[in-house]
C-alpha atoms as a PDB file:
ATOM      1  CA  UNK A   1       0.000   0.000   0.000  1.00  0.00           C
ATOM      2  CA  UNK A   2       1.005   3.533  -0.886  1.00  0.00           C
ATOM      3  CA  UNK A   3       1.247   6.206   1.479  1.00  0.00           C
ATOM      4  CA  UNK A   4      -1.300   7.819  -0.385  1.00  0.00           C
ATOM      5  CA  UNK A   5      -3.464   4.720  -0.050  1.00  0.00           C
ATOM      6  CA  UNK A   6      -2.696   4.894   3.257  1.00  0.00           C
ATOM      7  CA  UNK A   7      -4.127   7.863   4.094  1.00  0.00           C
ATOM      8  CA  UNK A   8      -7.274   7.995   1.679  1.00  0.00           C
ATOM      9  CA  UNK A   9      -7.766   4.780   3.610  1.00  0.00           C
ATOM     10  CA  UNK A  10      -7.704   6.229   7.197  1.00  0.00           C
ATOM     11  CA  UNK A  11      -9.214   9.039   6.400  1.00  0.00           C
ATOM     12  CA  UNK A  12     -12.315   7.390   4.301  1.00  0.00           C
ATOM     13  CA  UNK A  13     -12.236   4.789   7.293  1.00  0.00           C
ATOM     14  CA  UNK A  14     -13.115   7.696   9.545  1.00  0.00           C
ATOM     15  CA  UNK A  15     -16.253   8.381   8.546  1.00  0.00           C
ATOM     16  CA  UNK A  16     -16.144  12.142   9.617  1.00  0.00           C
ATOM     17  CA  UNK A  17     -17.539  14.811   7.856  1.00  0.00           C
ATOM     18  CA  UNK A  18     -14.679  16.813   6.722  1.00  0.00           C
ATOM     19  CA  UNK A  19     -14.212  13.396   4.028  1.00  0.00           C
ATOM     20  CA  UNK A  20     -17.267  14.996   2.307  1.00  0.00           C
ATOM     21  CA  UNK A  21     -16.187  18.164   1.628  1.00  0.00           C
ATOM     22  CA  UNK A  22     -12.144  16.445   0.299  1.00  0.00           C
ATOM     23  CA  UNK A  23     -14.219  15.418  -2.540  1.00  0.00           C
ATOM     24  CA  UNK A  24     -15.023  18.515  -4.156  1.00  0.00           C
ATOM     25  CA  UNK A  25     -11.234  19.778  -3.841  1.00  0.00           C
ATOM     26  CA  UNK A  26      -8.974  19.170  -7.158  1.00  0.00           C
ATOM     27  CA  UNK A  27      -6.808  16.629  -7.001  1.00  0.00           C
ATOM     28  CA  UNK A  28      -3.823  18.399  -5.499  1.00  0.00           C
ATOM     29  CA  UNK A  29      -5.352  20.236  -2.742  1.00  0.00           C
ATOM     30  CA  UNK A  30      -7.373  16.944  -2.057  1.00  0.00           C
ATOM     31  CA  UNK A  31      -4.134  14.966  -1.291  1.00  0.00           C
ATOM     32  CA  UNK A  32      -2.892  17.361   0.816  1.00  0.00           C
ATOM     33  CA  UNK A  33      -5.692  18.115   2.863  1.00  0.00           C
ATOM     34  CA  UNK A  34      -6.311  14.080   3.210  1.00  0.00           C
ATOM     35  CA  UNK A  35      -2.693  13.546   4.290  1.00  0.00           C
ATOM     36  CA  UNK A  36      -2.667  15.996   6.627  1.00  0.00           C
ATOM     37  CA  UNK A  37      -6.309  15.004   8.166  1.00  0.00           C
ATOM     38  CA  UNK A  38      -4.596  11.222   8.078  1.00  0.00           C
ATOM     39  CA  UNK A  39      -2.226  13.027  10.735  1.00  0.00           C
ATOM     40  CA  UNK A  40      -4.472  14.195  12.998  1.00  0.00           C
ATOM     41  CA  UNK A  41      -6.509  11.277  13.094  1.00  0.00           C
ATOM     42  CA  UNK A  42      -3.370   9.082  14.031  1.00  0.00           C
ATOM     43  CA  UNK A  43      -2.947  11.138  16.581  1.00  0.00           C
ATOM     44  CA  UNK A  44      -5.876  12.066  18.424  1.00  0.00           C
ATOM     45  CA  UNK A  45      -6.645   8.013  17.967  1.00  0.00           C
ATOM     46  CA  UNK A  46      -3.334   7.433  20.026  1.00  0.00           C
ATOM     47  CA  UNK A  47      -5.407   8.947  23.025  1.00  0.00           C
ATOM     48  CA  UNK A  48      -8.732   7.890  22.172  1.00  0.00           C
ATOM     49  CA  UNK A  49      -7.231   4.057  22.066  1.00  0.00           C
ATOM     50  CA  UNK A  50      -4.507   3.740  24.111  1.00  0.00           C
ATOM     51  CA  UNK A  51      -5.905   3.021  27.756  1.00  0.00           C
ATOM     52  CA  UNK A  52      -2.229   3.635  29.464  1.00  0.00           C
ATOM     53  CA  UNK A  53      -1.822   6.750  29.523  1.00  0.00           C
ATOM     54  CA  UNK A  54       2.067   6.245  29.672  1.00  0.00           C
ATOM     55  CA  UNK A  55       1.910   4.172  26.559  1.00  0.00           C
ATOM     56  CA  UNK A  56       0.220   7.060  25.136  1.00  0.00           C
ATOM     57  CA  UNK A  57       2.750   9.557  25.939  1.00  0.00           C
ATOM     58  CA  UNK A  58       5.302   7.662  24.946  1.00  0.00           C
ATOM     59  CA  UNK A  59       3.245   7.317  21.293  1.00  0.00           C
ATOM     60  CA  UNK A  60       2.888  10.715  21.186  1.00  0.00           C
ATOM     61  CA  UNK A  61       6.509  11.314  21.549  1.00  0.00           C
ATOM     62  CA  UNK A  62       6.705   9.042  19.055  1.00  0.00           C
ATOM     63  CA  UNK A  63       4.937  11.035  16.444  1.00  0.00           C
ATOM     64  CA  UNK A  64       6.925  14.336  17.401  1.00  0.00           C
ATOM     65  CA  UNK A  65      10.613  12.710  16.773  1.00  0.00           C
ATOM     66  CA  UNK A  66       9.138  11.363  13.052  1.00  0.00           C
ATOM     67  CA  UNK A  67       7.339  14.906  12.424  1.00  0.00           C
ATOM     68  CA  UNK A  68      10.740  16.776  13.419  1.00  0.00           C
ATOM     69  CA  UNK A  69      12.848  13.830  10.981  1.00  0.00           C
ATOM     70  CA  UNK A  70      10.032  14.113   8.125  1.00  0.00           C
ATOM     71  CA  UNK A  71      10.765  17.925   8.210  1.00  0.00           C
ATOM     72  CA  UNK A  72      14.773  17.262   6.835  1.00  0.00           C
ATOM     73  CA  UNK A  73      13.547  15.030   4.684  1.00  0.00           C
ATOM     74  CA  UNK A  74      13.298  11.395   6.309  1.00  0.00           C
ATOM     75  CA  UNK A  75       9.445  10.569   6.808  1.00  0.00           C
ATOM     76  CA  UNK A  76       9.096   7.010   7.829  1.00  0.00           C
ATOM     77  CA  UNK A  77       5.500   6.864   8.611  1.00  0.00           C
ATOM     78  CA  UNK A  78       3.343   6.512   5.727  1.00  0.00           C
ATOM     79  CA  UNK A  79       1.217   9.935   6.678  1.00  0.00           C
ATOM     80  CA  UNK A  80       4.492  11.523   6.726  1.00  0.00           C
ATOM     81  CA  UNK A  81       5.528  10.170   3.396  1.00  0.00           C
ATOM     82  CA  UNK A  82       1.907  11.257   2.306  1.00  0.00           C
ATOM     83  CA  UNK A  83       2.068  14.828   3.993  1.00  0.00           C
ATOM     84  CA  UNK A  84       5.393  16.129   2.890  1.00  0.00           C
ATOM     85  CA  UNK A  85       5.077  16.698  -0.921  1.00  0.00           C
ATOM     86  CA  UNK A  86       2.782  19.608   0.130  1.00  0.00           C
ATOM     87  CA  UNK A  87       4.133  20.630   3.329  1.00  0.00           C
ATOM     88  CA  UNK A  88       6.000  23.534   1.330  1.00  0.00           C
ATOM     89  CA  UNK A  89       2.852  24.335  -1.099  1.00  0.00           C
ATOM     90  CA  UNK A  90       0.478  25.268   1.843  1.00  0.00           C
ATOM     91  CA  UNK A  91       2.616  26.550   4.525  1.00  0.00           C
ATOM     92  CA  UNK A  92       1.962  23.456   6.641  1.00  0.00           C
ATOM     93  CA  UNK A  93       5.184  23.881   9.539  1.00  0.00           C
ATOM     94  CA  UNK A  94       6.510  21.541  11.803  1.00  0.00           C
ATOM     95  CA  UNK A  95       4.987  24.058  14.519  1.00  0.00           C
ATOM     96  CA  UNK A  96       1.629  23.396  13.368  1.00  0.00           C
ATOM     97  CA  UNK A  97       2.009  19.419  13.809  1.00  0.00           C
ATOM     98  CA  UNK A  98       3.540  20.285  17.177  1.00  0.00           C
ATOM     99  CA  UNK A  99       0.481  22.570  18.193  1.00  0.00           C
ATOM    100  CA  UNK A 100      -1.692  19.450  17.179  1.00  0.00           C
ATOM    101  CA  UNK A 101       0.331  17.039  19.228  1.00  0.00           C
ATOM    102  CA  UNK A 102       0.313  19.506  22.069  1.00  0.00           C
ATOM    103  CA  UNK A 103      -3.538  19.592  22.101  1.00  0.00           C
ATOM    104  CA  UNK A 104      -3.721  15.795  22.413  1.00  0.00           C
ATOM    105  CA  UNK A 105      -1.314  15.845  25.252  1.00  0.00           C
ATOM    106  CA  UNK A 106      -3.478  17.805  27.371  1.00  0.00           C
ATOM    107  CA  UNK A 107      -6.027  14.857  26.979  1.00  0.00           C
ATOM    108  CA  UNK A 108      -3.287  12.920  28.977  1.00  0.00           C
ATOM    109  CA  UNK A 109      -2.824  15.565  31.595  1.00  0.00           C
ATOM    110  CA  UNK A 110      -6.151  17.122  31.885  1.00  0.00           C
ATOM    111  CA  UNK A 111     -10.004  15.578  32.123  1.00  0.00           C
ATOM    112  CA  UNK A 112     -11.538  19.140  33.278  1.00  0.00           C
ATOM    113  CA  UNK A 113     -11.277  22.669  32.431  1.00  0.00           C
ATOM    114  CA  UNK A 114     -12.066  25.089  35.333  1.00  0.00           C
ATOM    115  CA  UNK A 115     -13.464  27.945  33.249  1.00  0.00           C
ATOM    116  CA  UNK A 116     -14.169  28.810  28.932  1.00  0.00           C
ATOM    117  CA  UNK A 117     -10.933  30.467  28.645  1.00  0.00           C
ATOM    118  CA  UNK A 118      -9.087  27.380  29.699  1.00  0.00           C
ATOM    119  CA  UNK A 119     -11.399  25.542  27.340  1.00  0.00           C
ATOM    120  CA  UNK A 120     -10.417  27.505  24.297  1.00  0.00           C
ATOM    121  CA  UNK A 121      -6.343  26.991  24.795  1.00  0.00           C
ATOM    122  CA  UNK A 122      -7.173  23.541  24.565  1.00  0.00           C
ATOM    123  CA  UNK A 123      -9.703  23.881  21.142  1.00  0.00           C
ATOM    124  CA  UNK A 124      -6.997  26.447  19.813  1.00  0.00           C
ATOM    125  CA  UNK A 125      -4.474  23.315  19.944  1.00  0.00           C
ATOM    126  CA  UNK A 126      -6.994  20.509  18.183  1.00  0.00           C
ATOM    127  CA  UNK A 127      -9.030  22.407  16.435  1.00  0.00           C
ATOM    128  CA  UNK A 128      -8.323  25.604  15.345  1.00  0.00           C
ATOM    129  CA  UNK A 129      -4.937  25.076  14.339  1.00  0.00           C
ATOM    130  CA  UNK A 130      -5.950  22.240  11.711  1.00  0.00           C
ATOM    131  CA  UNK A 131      -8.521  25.347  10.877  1.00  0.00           C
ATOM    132  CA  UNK A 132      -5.738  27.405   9.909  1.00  0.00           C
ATOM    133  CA  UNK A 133      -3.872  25.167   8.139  1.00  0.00           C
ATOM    134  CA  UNK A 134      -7.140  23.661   6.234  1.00  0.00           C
ATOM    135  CA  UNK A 135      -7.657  27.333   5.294  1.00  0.00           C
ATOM    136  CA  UNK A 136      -4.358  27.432   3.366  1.00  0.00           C
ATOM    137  CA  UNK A 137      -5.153  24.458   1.908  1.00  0.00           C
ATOM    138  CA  UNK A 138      -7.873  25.185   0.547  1.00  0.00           C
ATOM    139  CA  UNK A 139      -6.776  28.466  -0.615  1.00  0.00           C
ATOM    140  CA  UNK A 140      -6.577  31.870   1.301  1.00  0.00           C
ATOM    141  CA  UNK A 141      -5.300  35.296  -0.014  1.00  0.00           C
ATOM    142  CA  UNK A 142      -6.577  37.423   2.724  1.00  0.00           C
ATOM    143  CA  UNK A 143      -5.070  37.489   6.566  1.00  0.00           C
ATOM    144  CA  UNK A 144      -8.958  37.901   7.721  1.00  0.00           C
ATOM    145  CA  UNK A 145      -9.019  34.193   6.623  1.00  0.00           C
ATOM    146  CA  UNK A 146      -7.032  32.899   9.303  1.00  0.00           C
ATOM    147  CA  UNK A 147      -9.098  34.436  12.064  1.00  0.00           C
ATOM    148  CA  UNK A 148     -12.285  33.252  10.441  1.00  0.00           C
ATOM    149  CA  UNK A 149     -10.928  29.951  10.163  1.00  0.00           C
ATOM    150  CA  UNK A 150      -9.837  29.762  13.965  1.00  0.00           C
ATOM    151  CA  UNK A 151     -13.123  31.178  14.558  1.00  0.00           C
ATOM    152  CA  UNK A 152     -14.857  28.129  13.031  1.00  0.00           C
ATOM    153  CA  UNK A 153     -12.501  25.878  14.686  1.00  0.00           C
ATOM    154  CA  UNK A 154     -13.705  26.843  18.377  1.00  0.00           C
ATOM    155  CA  UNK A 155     -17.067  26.267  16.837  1.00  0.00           C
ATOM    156  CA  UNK A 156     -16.865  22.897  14.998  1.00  0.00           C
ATOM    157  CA  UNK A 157     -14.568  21.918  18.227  1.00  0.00           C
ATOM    158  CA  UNK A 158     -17.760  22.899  20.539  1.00  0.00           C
ATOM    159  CA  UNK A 159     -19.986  20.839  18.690  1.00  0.00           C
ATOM    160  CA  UNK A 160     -18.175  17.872  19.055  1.00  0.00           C
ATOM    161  CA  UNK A 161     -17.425  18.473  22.780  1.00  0.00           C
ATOM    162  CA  UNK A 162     -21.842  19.042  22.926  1.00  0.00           C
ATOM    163  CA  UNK A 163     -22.045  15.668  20.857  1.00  0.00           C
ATOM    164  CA  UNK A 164     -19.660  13.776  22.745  1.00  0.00           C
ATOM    165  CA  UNK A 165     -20.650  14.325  26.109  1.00  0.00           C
ATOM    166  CA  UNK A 166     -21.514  10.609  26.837  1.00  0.00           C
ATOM    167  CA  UNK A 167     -18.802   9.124  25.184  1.00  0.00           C
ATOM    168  CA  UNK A 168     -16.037  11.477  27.192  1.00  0.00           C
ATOM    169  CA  UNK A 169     -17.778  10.576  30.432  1.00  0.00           C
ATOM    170  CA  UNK A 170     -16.974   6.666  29.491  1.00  0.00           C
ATOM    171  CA  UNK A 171     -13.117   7.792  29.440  1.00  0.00           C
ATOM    172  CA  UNK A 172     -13.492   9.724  32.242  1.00  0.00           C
ATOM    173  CA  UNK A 173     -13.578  13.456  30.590  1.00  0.00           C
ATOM    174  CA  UNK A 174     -15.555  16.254  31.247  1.00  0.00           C
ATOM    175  CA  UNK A 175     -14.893  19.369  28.566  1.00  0.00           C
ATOM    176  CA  UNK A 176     -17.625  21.213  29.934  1.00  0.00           C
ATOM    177  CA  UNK A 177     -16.542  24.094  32.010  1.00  0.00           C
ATOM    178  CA  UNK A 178     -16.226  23.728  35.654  1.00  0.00           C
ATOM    179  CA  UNK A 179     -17.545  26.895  36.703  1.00  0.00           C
ATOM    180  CA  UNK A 180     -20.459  26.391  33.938  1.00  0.00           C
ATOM    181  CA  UNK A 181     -21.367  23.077  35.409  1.00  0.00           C
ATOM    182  CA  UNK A 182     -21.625  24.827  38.937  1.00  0.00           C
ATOM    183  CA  UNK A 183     -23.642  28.030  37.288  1.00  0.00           C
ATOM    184  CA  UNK A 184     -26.198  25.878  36.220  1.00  0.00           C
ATOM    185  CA  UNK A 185     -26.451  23.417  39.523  1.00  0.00           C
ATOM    186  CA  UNK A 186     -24.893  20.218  37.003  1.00  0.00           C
ATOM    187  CA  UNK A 187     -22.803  17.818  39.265  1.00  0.00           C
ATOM    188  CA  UNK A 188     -20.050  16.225  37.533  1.00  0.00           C
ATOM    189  CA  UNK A 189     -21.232  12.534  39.011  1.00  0.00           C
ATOM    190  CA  UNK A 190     -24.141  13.111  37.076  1.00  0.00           C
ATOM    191  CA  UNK A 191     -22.234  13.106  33.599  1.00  0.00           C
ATOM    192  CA  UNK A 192     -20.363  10.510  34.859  1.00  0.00           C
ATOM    193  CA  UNK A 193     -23.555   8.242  35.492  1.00  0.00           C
ATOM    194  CA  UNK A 194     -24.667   9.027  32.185  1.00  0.00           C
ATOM    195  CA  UNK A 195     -28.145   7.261  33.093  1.00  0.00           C
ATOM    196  CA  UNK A 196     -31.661   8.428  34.183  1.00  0.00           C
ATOM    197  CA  UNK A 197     -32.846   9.555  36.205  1.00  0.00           C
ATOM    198  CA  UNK A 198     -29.314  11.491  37.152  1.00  0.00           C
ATOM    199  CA  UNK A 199     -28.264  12.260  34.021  1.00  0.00           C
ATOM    200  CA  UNK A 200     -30.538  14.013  31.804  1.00  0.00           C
ATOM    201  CA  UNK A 201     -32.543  16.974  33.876  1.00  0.00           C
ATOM    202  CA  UNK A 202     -33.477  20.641  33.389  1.00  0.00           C
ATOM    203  CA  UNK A 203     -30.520  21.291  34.394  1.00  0.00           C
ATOM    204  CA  UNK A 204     -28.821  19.441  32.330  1.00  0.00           C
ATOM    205  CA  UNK A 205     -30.761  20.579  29.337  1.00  0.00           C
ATOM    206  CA  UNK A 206     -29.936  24.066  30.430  1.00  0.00           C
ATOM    207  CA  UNK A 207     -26.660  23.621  30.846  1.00  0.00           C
ATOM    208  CA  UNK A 208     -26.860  22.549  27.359  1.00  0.00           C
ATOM    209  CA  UNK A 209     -28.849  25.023  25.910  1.00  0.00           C
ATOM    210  CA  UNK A 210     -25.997  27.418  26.940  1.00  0.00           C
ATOM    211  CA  UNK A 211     -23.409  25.534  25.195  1.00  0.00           C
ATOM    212  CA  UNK A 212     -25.073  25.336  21.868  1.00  0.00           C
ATOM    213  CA  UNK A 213     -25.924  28.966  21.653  1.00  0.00           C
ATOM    214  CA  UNK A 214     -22.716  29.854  22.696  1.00  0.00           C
ATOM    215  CA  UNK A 215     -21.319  27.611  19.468  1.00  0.00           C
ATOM    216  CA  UNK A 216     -24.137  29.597  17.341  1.00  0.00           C
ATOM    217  CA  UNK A 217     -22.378  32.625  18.396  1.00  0.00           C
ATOM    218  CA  UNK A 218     -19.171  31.257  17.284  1.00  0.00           C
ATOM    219  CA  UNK A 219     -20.607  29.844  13.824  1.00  0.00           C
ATOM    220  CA  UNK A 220     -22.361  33.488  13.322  1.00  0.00           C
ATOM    221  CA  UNK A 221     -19.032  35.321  13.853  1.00  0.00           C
ATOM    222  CA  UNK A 222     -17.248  33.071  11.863  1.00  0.00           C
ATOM    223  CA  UNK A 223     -18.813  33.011   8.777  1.00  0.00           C
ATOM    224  CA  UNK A 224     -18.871  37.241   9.184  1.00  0.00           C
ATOM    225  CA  UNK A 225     -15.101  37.006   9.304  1.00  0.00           C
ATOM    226  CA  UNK A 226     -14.542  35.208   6.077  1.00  0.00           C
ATOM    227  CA  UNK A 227     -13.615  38.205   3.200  1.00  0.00           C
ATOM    228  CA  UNK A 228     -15.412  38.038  -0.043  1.00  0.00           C
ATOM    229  CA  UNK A 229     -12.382  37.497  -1.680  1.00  0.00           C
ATOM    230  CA  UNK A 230     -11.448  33.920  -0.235  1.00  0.00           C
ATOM    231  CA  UNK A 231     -15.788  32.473   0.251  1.00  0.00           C
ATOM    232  CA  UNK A 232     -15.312  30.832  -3.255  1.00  0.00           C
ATOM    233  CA  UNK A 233     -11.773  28.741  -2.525  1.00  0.00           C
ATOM    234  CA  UNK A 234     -12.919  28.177   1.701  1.00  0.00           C
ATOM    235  CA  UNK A 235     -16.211  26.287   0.136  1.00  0.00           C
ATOM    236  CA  UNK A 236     -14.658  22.549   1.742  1.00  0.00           C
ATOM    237  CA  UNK A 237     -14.762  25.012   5.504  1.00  0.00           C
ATOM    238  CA  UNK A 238     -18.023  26.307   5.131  1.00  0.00           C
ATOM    239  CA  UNK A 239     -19.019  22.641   3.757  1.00  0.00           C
ATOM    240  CA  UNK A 240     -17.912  21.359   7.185  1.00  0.00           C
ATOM    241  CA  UNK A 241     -19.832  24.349   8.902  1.00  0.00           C
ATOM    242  CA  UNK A 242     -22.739  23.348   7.421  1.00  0.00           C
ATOM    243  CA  UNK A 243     -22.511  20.032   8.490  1.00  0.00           C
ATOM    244  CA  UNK A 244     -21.305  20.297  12.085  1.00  0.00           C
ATOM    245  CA  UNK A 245     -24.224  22.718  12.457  1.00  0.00           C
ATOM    246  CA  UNK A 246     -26.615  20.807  11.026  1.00  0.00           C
ATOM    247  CA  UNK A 247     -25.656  18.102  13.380  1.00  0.00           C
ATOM    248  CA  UNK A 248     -25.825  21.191  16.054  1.00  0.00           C
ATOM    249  CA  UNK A 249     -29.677  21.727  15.016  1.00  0.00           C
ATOM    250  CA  UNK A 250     -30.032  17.648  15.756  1.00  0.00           C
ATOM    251  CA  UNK A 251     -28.701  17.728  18.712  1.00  0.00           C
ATOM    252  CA  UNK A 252     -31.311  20.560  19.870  1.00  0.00           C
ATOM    253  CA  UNK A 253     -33.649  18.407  18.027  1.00  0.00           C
ATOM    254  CA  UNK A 254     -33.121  15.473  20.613  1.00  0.00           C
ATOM    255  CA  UNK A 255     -33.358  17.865  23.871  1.00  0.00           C
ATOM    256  CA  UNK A 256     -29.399  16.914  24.096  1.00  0.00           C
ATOM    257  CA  UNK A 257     -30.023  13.022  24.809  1.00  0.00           C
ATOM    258  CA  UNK A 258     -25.908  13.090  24.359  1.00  0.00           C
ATOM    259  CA  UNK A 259     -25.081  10.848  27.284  1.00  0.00           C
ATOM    260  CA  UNK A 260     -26.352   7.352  26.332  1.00  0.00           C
ATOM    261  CA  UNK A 261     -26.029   7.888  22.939  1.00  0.00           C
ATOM    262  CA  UNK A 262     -23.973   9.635  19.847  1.00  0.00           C
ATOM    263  CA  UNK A 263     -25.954  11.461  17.722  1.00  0.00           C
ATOM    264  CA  UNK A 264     -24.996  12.128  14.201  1.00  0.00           C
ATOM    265  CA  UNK A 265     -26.127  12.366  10.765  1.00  0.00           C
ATOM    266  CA  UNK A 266     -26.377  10.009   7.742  1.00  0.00           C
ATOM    267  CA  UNK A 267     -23.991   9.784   5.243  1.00  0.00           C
ATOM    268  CA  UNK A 268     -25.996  10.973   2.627  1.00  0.00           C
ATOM    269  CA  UNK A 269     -27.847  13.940   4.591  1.00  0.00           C
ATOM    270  CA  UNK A 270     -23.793  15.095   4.858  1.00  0.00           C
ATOM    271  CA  UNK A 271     -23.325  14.820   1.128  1.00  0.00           C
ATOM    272  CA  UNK A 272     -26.389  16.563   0.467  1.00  0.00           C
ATOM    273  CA  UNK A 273     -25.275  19.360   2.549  1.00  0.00           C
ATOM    274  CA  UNK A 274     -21.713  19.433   1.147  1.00  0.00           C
ATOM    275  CA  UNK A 275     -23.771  19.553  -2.461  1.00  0.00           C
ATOM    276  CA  UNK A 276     -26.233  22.191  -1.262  1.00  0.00           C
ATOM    277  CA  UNK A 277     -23.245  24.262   0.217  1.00  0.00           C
ATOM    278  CA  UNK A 278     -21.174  23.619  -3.272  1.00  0.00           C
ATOM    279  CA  UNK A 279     -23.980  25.482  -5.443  1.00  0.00           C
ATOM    280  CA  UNK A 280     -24.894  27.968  -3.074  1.00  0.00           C
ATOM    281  CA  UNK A 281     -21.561  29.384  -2.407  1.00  0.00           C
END
């Protein structure tokens, strides 16, 4: 297998819905934006499915030595291999790998975050880095872009964090603010049960109701950030967007039933999006 198999595997193997919107890139930006994708998926999974959490680190390391090598030119890993043809293209750094690898080291050290602004450090690392550097991929001319695209990061980032609620409580995580928890009388025990009748409450649904609108916010300012002059080449972004938010407007949907259960959307509801968003924009 190629490297470039490789990573059109893992990321295709994902299911996620940033694949959708790698299909309407040309061919070029496609491969880059897949390899580099492939990267963050290998490792954020090194958290996600590594239960010591020495092993992990250790891993992690790992990755940093062959990102630092790949940069003077001796990849081993296939994503590496994959990754560095563009690397030089797009303005993808070793710093922005780093940044990446940072963010999924605070998994390791961290399972709560005392306040929003602690919060966002952490969703600047894993998500609104890989915003930036999608943004160049894609194709950006204007310094606005980066902002908007960091913007949309904290956003897509929050709607995972709202989705994934359930499925963090099983490994022990809680992203949701400390002090927001408190403000709205939510004991962490309660995510951790993750069953009725603890779980799910007004209180809960409040708490909730708080975090989506808050992501709203962030989608709204976002998408007011983006300059004219880079919407047609950021379509694959606002793709995404449209996606995650859609999934947002689920979630609502389902008075945030996010502890026993994942919700998502079907495979060809995110297509249609990504093809609704394609002609529109």
């Amino acid at each position: 297998m190629s490297p470039e198999q490789y990573v059109q595997q893992k990321a295709a193997a994902s299911g996620s819905s940033f694949y959708y919107a790698f299909l309407f890139l040309p061919p070029q930006r496609r491969a880059a934006i897949t390899a580099f994708y492939a990267f963050c998926r290998e490792v954020d999974d090194v958290v996600d499915e590594t239960q010591d959490g020495s092993v992990a680190a250790t891993k992690l390391a790992w990755w940093r030595k062959e990102a630092a090598s790949a940069f003077t030119g001796q990849p081993t890993h296939p994503v590496m291999k994959a990754l560095m043809p563009h690397t030089a293209a797009y303005d993808i750094r070793l710093e922005h790998l780093n940044a990446i690898i940072d963010g999924c080291e605070m998994d390791l050290q961290q399972t709560r975050y005392l306040d929003f602004p602690g919060l966002q450090r952490y969703c600047h690392l894993v998500a609104g880095v890989v915003g930036e550097v999608a943004s160049s991929i894609f194709g950006r001319t204007q310094r606005q872009t980066i902002e908007y695209a960091h913007k949309l990061g904290l956003a897509m980032q929050l709607t995972n964090i709202i989705r994934d609620v359930g499925d963090d409580a099983r490994r022990g995580r809680i992203y949701l603010p400390v002090n927001e928890l408190q403000q709205f009388g939510v004991k962490a025990n309660e995510i951790l049960l993750r069953s009725q009748p603890w779980g799910y409450s007004e209180r809960f649904t409040a708490l909730m109701t708080f975090q989506a609108e808050r992501a709203h916010r962030l989608y709204d300012d976002a998408f007011a950030l983006l300059p004219d002059a880079d919407r047609s080449a950021q379509k694959p972004g606002l793709m995404m967007a449209n996606i995650y938010r859609a999934l947002l407007v689920e979630i609502e949907r389902e008075r945030f039933q996010v502890l026993h259960q994942r919700i998502s959307l079907t495979p060809l509801r995110k297509l249609w999006i990504a093809m609704k968003t394609n002609w529109k924009t």
